[in-house]
C-alpha atoms as a PDB file:
ATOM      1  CA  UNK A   1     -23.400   2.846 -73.107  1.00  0.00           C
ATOM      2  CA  UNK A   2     -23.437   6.139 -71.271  1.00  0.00           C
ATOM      3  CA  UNK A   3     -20.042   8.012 -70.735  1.00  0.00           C
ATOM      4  CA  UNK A   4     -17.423   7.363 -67.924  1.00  0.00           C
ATOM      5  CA  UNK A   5     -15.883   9.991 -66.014  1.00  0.00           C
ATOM      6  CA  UNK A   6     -12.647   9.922 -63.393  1.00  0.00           C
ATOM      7  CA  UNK A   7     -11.741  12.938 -60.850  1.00  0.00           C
ATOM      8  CA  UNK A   8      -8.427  12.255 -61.301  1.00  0.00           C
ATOM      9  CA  UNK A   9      -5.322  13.187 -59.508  1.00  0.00           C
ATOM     10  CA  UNK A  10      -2.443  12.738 -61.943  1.00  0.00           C
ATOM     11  CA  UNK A  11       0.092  12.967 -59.107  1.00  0.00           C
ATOM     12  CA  UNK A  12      -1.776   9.686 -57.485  1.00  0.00           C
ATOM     13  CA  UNK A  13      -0.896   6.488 -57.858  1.00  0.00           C
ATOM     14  CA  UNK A  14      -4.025   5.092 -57.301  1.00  0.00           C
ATOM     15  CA  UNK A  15      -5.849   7.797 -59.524  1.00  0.00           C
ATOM     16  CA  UNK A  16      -2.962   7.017 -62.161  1.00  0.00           C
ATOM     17  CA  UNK A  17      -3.705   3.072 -61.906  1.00  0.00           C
ATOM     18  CA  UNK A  18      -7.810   3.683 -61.694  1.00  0.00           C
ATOM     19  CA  UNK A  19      -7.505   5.384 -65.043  1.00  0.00           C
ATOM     20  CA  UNK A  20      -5.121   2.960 -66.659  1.00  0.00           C
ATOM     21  CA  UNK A  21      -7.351   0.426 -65.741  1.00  0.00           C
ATOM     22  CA  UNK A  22     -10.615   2.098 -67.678  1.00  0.00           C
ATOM     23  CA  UNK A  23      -8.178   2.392 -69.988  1.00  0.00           C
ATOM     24  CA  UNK A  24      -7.380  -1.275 -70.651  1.00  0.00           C
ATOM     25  CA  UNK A  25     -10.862  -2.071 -70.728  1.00  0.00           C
ATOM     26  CA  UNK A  26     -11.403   0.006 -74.035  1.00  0.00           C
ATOM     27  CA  UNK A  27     -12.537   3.209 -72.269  1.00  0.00           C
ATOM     28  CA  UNK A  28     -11.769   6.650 -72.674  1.00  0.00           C
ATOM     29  CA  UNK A  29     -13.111   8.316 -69.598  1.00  0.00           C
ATOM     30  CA  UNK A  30     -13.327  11.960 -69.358  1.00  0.00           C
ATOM     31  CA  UNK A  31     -10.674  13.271 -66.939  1.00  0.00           C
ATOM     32  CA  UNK A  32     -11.752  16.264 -64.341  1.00  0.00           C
ATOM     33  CA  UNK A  33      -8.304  17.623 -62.848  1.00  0.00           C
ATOM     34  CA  UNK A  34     -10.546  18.582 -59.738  1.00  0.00           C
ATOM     35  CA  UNK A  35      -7.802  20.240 -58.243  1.00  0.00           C
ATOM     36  CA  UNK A  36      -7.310  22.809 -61.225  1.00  0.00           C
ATOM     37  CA  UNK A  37     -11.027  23.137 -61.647  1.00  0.00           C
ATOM     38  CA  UNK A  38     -12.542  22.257 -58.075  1.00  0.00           C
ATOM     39  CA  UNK A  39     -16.309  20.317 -58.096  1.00  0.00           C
ATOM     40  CA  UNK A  40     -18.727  23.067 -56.428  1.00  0.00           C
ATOM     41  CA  UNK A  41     -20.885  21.916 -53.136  1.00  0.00           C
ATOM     42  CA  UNK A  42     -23.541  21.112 -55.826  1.00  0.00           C
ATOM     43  CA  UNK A  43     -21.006  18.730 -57.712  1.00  0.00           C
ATOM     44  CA  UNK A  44     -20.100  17.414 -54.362  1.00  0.00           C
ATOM     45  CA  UNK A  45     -23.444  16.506 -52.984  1.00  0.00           C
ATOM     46  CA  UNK A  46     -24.535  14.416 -56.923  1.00  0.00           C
ATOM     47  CA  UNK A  47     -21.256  12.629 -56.247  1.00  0.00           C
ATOM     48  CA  UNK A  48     -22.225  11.722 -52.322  1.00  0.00           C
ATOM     49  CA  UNK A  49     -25.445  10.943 -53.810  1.00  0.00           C
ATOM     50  CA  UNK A  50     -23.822   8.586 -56.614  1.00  0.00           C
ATOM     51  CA  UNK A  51     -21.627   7.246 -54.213  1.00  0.00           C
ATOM     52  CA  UNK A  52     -24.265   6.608 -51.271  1.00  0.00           C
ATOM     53  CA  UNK A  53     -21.912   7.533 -49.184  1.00  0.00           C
ATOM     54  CA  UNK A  54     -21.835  10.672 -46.219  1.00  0.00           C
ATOM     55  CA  UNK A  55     -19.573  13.463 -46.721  1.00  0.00           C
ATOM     56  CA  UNK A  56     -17.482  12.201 -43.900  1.00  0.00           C
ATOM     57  CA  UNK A  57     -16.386   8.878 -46.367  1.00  0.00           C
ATOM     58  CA  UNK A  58     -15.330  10.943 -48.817  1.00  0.00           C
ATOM     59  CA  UNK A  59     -12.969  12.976 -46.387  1.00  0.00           C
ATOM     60  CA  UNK A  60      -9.022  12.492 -47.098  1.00  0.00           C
ATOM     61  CA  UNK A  61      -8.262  12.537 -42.605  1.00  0.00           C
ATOM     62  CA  UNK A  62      -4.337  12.446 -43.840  1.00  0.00           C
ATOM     63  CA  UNK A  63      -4.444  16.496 -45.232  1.00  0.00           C
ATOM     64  CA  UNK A  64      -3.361  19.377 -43.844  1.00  0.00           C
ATOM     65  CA  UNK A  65      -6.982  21.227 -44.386  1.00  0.00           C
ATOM     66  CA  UNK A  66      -8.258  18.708 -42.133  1.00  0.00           C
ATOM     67  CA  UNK A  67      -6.307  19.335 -39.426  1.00  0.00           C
ATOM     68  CA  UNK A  68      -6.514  22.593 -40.070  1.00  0.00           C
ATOM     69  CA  UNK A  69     -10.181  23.024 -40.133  1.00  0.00           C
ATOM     70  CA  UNK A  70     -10.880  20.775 -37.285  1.00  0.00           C
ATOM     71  CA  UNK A  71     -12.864  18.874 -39.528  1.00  0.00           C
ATOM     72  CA  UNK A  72     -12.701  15.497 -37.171  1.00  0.00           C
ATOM     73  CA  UNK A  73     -15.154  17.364 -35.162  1.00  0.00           C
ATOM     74  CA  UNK A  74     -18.205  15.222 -35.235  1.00  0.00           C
ATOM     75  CA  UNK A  75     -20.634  17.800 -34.716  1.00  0.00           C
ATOM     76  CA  UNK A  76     -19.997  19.387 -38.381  1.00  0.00           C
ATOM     77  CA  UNK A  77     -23.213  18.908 -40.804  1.00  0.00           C
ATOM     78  CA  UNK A  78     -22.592  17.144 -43.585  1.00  0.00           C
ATOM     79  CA  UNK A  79     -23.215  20.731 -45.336  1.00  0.00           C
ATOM     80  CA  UNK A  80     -20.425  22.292 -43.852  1.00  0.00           C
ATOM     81  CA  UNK A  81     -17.949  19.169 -44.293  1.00  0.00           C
ATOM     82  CA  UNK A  82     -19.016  19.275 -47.927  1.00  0.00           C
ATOM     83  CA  UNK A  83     -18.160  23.320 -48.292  1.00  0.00           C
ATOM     84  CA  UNK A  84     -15.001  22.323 -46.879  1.00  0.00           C
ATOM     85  CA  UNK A  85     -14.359  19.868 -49.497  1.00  0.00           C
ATOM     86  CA  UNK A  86     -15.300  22.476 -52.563  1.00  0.00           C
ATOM     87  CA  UNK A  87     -12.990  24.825 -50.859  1.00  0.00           C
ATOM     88  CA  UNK A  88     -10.453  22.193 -50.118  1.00  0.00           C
ATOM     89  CA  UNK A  89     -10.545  20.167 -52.958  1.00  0.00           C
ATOM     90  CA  UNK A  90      -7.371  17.607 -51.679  1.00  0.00           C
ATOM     91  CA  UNK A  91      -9.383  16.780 -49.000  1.00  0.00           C
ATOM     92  CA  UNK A  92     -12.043  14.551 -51.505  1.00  0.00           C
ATOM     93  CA  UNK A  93     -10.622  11.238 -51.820  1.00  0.00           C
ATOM     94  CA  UNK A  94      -9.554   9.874 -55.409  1.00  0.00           C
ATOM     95  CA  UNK A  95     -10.101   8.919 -57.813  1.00  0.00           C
ATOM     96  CA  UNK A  96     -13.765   8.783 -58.234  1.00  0.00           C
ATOM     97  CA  UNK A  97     -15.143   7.078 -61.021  1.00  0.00           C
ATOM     98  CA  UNK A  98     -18.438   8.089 -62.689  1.00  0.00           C
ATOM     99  CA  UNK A  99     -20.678   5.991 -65.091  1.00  0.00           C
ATOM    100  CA  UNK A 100     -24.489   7.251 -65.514  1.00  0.00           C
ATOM    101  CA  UNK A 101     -26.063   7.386 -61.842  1.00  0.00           C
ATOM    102  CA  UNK A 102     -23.914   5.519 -60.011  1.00  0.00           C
ATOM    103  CA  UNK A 103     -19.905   6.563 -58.805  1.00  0.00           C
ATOM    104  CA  UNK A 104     -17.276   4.392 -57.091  1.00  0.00           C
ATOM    105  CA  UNK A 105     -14.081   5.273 -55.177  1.00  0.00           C
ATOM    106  CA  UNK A 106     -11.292   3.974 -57.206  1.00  0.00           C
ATOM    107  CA  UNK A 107      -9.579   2.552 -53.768  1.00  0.00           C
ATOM    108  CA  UNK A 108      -8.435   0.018 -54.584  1.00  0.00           C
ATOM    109  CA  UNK A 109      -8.620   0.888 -58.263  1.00  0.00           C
ATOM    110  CA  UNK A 110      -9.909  -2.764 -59.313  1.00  0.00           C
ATOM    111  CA  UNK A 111     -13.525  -1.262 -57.768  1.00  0.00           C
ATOM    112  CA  UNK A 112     -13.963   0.613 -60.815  1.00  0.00           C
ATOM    113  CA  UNK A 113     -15.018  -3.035 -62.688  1.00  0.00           C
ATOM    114  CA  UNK A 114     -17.711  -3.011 -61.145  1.00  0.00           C
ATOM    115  CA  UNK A 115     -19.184   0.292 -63.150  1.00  0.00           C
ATOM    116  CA  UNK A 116     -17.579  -1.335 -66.300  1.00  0.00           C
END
């Protein structure tokens, strides 16, 4: 069975209740605080690719670094929204949830079963 992993945000509920969840299904994922330690563009782009989603899915629109950044402008690349994401780390939604070569957002936290 190969290893789970959360990017976890302990100050989020949903993060909080993705984890408890793996938890009551007898796992003991490894927890990345990416805020403290921040994914780099590489890290980004495996999770995009894990996810099959585009950077602009992965984008929290509520943060201040969006705003900021201008980051709703639709002719950013999907390299530049991702550098703005490894030097923004809020703005990547949470929790993700990582199990071999595929990754799920834990939104609501019950899609995590399906990596389970």
């Amino acid at each position: 069975m190969s290893s789970v992993t959360i990017y976890h945000n302990p100050r989020c509920s949903k993060s909080r209740q993705t984890l408890q969840l793996l938890e009551d299904n007898g796992l003991s994922p490894e927890i990345v605080l990416y805020l403290d330690t921040p994914p780099s563009t590489d890290d980004i782009n495996g999770l995009l690719k894990k996810l099959a989603i585009s950077p602009r899915e992965l984008l929290r629109k509520g943060e201040d670094a969006y705003k900021e950044n201008n980051l709703k402008d639709t002719s950013l690349s999907d390299a530049e929204l991702v550098a703005a994401m490894a030097a923004h780390p809020k703005l990547i939604e949470r929790p993700i949830v990582v199990k071999g070569s595929k990754a799920v957002l834990g939104r609501p936290p019950e899609n995590v079963l399906a990596l389970v």
